[in-house]
PDB file of N, CA and C in Angstrom:
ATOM      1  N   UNK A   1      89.668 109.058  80.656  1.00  0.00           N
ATOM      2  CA  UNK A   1      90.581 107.947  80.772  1.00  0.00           C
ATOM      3  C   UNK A   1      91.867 108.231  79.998  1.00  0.00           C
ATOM      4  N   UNK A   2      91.893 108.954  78.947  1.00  0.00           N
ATOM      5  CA  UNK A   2      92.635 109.079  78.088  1.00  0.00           C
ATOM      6  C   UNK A   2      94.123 110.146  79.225  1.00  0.00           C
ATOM      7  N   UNK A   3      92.873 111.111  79.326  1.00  0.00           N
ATOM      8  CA  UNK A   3      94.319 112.254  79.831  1.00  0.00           C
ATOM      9  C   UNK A   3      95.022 111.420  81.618  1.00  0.00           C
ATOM     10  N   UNK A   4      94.494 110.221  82.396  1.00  0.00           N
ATOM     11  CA  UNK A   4      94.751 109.727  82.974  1.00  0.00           C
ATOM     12  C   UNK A   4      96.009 109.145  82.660  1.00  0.00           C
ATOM     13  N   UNK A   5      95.850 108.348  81.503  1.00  0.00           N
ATOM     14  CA  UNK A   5      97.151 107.420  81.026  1.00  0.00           C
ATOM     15  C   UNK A   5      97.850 108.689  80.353  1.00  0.00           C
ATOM     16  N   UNK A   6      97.790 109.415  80.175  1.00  0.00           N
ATOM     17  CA  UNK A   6      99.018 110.136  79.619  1.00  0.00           C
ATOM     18  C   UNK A   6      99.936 111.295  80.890  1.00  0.00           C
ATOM     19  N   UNK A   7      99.077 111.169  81.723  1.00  0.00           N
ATOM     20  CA  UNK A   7      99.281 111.625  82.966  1.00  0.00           C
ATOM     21  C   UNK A   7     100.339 110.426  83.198  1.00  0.00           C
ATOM     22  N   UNK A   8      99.557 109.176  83.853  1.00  0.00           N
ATOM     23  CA  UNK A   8     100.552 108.401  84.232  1.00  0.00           C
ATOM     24  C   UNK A   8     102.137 107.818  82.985  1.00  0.00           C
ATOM     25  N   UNK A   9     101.796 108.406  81.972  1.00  0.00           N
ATOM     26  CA  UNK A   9     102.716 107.646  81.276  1.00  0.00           C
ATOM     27  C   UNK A   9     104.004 108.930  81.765  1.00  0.00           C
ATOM     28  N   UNK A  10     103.719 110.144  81.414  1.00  0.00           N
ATOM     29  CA  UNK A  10     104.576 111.531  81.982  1.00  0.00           C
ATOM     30  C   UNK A  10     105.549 111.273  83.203  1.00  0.00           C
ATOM     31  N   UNK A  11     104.578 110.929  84.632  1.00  0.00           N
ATOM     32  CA  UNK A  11     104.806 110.549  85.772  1.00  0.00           C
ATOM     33  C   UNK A  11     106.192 109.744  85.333  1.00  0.00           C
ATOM     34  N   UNK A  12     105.735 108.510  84.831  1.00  0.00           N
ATOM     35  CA  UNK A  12     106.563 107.178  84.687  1.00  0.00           C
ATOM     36  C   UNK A  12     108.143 107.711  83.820  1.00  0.00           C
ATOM     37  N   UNK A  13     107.626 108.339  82.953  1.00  0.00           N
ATOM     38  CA  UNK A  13     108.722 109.222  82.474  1.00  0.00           C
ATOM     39  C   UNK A  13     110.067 109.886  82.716  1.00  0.00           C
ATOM     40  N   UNK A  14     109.449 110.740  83.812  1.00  0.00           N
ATOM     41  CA  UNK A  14     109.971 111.282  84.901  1.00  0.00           C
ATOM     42  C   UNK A  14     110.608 110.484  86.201  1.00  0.00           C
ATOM     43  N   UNK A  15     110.515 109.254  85.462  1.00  0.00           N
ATOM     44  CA  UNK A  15     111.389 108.986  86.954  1.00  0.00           C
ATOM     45  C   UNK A  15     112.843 108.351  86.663  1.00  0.00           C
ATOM     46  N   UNK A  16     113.603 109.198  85.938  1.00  0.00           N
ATOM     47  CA  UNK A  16     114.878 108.817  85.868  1.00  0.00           C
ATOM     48  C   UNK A  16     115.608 109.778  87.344  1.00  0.00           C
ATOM     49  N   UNK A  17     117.029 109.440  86.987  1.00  0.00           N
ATOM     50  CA  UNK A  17     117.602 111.057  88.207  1.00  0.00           C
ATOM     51  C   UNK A  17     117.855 111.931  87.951  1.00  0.00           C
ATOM     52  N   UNK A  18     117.102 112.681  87.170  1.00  0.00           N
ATOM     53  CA  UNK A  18     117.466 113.783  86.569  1.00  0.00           C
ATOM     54  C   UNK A  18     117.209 114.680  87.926  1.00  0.00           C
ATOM     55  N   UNK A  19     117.552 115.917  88.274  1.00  0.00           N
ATOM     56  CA  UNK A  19     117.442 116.354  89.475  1.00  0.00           C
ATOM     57  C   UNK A  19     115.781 116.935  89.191  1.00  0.00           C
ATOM     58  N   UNK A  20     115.531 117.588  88.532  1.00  0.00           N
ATOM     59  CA  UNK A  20     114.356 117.804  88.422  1.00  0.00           C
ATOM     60  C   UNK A  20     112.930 116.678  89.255  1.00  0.00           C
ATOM     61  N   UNK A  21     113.647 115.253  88.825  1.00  0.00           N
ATOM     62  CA  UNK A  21     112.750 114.232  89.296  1.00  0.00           C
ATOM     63  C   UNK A  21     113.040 113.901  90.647  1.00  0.00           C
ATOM     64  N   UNK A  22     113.936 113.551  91.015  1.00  0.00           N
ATOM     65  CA  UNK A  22     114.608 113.547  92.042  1.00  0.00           C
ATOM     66  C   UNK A  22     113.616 114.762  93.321  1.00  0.00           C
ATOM     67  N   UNK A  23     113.526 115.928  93.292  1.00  0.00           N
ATOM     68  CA  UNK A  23     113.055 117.396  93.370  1.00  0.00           C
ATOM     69  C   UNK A  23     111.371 116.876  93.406  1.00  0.00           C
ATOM     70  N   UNK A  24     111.056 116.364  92.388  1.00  0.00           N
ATOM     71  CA  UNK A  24     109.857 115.614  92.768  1.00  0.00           C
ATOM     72  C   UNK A  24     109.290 115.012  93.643  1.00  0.00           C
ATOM     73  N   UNK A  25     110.151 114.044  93.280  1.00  0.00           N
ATOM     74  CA  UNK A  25     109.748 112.258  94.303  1.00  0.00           C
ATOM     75  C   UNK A  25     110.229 113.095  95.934  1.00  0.00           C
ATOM     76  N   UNK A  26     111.314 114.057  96.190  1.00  0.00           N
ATOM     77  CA  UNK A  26     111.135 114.282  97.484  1.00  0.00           C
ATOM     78  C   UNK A  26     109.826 115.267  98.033  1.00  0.00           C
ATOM     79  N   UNK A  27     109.345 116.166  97.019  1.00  0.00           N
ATOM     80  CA  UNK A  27     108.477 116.107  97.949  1.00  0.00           C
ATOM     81  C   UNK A  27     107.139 115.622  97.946  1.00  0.00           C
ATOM     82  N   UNK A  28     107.416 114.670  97.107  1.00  0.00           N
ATOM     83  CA  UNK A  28     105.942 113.655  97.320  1.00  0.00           C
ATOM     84  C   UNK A  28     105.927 112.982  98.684  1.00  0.00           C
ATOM     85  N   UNK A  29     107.175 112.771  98.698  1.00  0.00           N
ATOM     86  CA  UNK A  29     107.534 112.039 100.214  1.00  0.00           C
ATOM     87  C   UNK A  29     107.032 112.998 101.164  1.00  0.00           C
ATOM     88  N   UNK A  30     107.479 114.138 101.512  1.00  0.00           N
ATOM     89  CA  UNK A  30     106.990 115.114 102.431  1.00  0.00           C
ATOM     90  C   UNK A  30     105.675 115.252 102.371  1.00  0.00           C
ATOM     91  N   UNK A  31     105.111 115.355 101.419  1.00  0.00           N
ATOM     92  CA  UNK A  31     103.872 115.547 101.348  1.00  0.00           C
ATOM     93  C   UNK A  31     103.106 113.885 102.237  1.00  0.00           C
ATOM     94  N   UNK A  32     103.445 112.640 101.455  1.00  0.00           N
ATOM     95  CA  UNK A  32     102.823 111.540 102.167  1.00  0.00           C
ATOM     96  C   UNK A  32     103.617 111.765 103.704  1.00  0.00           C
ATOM     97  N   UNK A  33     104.580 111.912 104.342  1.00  0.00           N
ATOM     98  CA  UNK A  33     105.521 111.996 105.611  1.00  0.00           C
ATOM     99  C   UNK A  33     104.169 112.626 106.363  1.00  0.00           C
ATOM    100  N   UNK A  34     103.839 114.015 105.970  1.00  0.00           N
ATOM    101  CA  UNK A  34     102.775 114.911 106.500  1.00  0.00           C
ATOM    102  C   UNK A  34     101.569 114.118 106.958  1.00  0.00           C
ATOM    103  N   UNK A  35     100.753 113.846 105.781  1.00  0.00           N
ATOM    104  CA  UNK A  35      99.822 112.777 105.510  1.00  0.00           C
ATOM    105  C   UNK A  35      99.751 111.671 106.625  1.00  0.00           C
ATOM    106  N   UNK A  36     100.719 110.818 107.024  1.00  0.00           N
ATOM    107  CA  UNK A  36     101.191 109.916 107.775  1.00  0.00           C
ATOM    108  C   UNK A  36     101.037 110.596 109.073  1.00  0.00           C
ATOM    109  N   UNK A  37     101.386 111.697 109.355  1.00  0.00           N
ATOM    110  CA  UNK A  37     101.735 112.588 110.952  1.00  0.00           C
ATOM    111  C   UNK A  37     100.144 112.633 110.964  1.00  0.00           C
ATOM    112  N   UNK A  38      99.115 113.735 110.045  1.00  0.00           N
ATOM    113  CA  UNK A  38      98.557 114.384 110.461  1.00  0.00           C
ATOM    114  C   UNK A  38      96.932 113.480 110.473  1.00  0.00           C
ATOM    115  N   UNK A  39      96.918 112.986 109.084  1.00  0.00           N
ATOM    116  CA  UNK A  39      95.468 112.645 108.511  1.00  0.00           C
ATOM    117  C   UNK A  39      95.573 111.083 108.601  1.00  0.00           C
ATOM    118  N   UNK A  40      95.703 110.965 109.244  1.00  0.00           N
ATOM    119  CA  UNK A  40      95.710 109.171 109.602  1.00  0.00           C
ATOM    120  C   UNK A  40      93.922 108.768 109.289  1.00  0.00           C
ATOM    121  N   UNK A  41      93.378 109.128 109.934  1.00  0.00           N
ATOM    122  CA  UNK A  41      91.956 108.559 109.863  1.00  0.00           C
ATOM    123  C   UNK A  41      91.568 108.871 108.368  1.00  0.00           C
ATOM    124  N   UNK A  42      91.857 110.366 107.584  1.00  0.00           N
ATOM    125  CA  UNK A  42      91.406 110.261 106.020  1.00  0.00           C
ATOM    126  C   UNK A  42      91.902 109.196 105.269  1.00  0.00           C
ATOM    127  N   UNK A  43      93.262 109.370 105.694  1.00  0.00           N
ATOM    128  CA  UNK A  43      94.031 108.512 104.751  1.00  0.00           C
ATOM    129  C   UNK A  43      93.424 106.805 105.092  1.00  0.00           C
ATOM    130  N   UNK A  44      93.100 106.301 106.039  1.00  0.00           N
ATOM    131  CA  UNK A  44      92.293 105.077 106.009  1.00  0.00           C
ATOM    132  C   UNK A  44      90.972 104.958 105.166  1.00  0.00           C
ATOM    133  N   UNK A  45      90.527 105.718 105.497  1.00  0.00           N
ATOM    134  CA  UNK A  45      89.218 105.954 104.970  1.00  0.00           C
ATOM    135  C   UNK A  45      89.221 105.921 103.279  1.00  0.00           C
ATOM    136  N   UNK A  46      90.650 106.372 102.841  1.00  0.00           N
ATOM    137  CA  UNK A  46      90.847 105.953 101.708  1.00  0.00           C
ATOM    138  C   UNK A  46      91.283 104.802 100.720  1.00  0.00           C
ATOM    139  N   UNK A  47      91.753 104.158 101.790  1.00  0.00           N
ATOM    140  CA  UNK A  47      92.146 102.693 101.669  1.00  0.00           C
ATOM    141  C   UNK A  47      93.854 102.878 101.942  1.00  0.00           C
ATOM    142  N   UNK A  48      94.324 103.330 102.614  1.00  0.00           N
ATOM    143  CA  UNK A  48      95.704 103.668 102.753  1.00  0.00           C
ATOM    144  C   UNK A  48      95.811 103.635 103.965  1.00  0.00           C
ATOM    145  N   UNK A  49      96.964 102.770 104.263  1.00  0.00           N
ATOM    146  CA  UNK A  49      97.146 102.143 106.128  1.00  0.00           C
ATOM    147  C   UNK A  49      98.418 102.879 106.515  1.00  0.00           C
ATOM    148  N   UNK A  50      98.518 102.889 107.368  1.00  0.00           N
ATOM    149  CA  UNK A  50     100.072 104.094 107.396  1.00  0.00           C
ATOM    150  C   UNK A  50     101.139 102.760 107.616  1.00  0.00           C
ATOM    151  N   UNK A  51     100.822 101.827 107.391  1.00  0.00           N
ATOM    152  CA  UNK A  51     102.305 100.810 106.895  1.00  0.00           C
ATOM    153  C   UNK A  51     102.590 101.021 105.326  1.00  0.00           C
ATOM    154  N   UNK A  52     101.551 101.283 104.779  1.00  0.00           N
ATOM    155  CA  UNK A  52     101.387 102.098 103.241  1.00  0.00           C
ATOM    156  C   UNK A  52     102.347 103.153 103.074  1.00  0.00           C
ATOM    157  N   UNK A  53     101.681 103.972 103.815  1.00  0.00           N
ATOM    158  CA  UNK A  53     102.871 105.311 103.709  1.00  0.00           C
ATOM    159  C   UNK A  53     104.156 105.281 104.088  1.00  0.00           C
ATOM    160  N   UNK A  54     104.007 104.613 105.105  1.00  0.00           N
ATOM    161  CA  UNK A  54     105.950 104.189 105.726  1.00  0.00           C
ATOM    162  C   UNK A  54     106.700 103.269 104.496  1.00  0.00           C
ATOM    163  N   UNK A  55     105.856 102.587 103.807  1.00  0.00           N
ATOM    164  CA  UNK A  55     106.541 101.634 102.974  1.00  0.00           C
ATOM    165  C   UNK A  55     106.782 102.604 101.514  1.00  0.00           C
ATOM    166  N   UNK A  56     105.710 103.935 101.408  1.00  0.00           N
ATOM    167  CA  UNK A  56     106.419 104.853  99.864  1.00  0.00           C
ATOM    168  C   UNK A  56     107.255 105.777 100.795  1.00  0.00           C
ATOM    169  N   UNK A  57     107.508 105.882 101.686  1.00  0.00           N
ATOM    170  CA  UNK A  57     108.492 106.916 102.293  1.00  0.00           C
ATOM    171  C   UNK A  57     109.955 106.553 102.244  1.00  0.00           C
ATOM    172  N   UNK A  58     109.625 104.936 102.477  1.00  0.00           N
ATOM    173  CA  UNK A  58     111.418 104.308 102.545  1.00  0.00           C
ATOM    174  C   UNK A  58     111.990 103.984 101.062  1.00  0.00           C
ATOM    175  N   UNK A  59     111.181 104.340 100.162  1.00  0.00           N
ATOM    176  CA  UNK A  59     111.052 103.872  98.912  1.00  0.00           C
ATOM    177  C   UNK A  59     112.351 104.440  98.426  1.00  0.00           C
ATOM    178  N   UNK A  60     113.809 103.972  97.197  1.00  0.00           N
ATOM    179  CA  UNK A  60     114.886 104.907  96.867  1.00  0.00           C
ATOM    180  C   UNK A  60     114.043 106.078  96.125  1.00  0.00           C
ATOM    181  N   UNK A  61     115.224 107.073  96.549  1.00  0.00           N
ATOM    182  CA  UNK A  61     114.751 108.711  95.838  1.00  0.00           C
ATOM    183  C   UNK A  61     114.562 108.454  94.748  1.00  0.00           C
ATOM    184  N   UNK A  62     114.666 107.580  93.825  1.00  0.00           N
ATOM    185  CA  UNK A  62     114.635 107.883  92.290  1.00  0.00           C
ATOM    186  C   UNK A  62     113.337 106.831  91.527  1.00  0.00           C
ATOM    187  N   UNK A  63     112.849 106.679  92.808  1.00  0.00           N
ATOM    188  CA  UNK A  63     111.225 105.990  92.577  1.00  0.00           C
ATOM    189  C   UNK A  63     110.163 106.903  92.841  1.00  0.00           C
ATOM    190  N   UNK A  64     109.381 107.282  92.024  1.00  0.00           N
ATOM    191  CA  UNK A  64     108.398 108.238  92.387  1.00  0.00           C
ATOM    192  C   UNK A  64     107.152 107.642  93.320  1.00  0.00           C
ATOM    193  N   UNK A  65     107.425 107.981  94.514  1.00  0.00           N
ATOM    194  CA  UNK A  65     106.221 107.319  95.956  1.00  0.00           C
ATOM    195  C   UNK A  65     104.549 107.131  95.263  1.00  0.00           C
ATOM    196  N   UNK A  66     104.452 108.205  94.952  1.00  0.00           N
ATOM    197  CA  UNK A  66     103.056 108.576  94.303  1.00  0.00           C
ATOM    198  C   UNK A  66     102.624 107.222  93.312  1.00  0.00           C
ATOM    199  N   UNK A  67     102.945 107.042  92.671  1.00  0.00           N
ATOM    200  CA  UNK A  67     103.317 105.935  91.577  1.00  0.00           C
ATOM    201  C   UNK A  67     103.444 104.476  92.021  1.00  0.00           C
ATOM    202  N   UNK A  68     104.036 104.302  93.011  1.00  0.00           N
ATOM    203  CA  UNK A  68     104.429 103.042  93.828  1.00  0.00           C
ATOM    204  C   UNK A  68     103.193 102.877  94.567  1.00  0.00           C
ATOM    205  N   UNK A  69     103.011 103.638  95.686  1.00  0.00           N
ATOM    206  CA  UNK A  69     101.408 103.473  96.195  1.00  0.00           C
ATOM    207  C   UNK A  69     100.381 103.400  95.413  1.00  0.00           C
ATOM    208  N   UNK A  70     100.404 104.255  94.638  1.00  0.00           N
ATOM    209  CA  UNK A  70      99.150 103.825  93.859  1.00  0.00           C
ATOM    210  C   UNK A  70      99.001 102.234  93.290  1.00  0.00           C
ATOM    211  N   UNK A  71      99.929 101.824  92.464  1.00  0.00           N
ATOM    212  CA  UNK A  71     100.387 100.366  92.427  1.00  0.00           C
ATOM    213  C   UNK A  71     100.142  99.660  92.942  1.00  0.00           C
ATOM    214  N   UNK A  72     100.800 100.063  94.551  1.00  0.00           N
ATOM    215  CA  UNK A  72     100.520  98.543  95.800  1.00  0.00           C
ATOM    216  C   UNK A  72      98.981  98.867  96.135  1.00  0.00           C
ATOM    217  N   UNK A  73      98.449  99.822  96.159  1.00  0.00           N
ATOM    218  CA  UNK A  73      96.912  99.563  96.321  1.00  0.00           C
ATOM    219  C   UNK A  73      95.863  99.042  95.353  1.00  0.00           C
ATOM    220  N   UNK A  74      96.170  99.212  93.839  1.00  0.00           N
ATOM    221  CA  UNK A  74      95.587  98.421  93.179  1.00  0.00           C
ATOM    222  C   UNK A  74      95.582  97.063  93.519  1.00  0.00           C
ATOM    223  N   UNK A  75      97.355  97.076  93.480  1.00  0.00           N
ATOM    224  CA  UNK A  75      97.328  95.529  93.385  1.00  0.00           C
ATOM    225  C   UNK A  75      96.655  94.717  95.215  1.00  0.00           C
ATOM    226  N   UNK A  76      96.531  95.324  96.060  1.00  0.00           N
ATOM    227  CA  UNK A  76      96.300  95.372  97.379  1.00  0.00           C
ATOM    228  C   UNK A  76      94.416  95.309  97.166  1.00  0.00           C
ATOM    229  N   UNK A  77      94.168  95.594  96.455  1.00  0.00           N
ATOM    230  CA  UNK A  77      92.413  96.074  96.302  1.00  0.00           C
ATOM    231  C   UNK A  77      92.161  94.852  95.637  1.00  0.00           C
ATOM    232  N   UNK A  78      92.979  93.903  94.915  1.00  0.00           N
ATOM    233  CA  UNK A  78      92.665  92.947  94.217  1.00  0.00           C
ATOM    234  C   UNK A  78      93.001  92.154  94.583  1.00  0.00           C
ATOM    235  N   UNK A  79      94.020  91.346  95.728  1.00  0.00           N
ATOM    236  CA  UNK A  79      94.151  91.034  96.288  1.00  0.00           C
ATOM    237  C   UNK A  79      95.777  90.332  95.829  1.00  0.00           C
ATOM    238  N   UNK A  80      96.120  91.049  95.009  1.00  0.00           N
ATOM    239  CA  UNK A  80      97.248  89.985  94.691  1.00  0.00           C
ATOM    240  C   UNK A  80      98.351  90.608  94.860  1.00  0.00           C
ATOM    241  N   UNK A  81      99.641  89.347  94.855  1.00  0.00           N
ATOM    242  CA  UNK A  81     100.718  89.420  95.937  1.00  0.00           C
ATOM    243  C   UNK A  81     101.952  90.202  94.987  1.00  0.00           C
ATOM    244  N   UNK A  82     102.513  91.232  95.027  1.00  0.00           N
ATOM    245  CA  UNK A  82     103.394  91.625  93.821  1.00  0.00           C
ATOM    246  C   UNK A  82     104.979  92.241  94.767  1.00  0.00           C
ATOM    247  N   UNK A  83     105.992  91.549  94.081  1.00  0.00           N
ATOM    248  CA  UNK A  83     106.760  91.667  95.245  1.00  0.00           C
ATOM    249  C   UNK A  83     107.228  92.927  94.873  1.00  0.00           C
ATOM    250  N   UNK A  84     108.219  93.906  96.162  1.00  0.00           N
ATOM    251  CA  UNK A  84     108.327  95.085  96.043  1.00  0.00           C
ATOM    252  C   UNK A  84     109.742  95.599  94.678  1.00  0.00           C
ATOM    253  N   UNK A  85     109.759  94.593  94.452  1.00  0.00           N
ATOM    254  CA  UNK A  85     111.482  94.849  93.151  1.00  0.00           C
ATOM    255  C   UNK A  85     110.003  94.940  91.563  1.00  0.00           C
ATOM    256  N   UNK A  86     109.124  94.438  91.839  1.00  0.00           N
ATOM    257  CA  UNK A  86     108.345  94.511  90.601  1.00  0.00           C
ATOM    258  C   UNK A  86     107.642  96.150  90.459  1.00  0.00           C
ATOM    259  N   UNK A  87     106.955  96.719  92.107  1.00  0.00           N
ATOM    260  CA  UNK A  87     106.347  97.840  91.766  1.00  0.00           C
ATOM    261  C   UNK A  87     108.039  99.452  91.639  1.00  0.00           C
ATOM    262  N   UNK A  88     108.772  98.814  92.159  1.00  0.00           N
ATOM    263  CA  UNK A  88     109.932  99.821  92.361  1.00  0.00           C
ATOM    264  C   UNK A  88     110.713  99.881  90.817  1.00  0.00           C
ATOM    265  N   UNK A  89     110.273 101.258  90.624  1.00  0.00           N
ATOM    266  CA  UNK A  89     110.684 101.642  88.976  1.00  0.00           C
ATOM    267  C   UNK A  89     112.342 102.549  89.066  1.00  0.00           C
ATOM    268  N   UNK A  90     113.326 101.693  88.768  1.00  0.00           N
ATOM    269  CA  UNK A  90     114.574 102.642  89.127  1.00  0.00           C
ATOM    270  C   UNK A  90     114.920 103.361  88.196  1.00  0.00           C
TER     271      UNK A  90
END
């Protein structure tokens, strides 16, 4: 649990515009873009709907996707309503 949160605290870190991050968050996008084309049925199976993925794809570059989805599915698994200016870290 420990190296989790320090994982995510890094992540969170990293999301200023430094180009480095920037360099990131795009190809997290490519990577979910892919995801979205190819593995539709895994990615359900995981709890991820491809209105999911279309919604971290349109996300601004200087929000890390990875980070945001994970977010809206917690908060999506629990059922509660969190509007998108709260999970979007600029």
């Amino acid at each position: 649990m420990r190296e989790y949160a320090l994982n995510r605290a890094q992540m969170a870190g990293s999301s200023g515009a430094s180009l480095l991050a920037l360099l990131r968050h795009w190809l997290a996008r490519r990577y979910l873009t892919k995801l979205a084309a190819t593995h539709e049925a895994a990615a359900e199976f995981s709890g991820i709907t491809a209105a999911d993925l279309e919604w971290a794809i349109r996300l601004p570059l200087a929000t890390d996707p990875r980070l945001a989805l994970e977010d809206r599915l917690f908060h999506k698994a629990r059922r509660l309503v969190v509007p998108a200016a709260a999970i979007q870290r600029a």
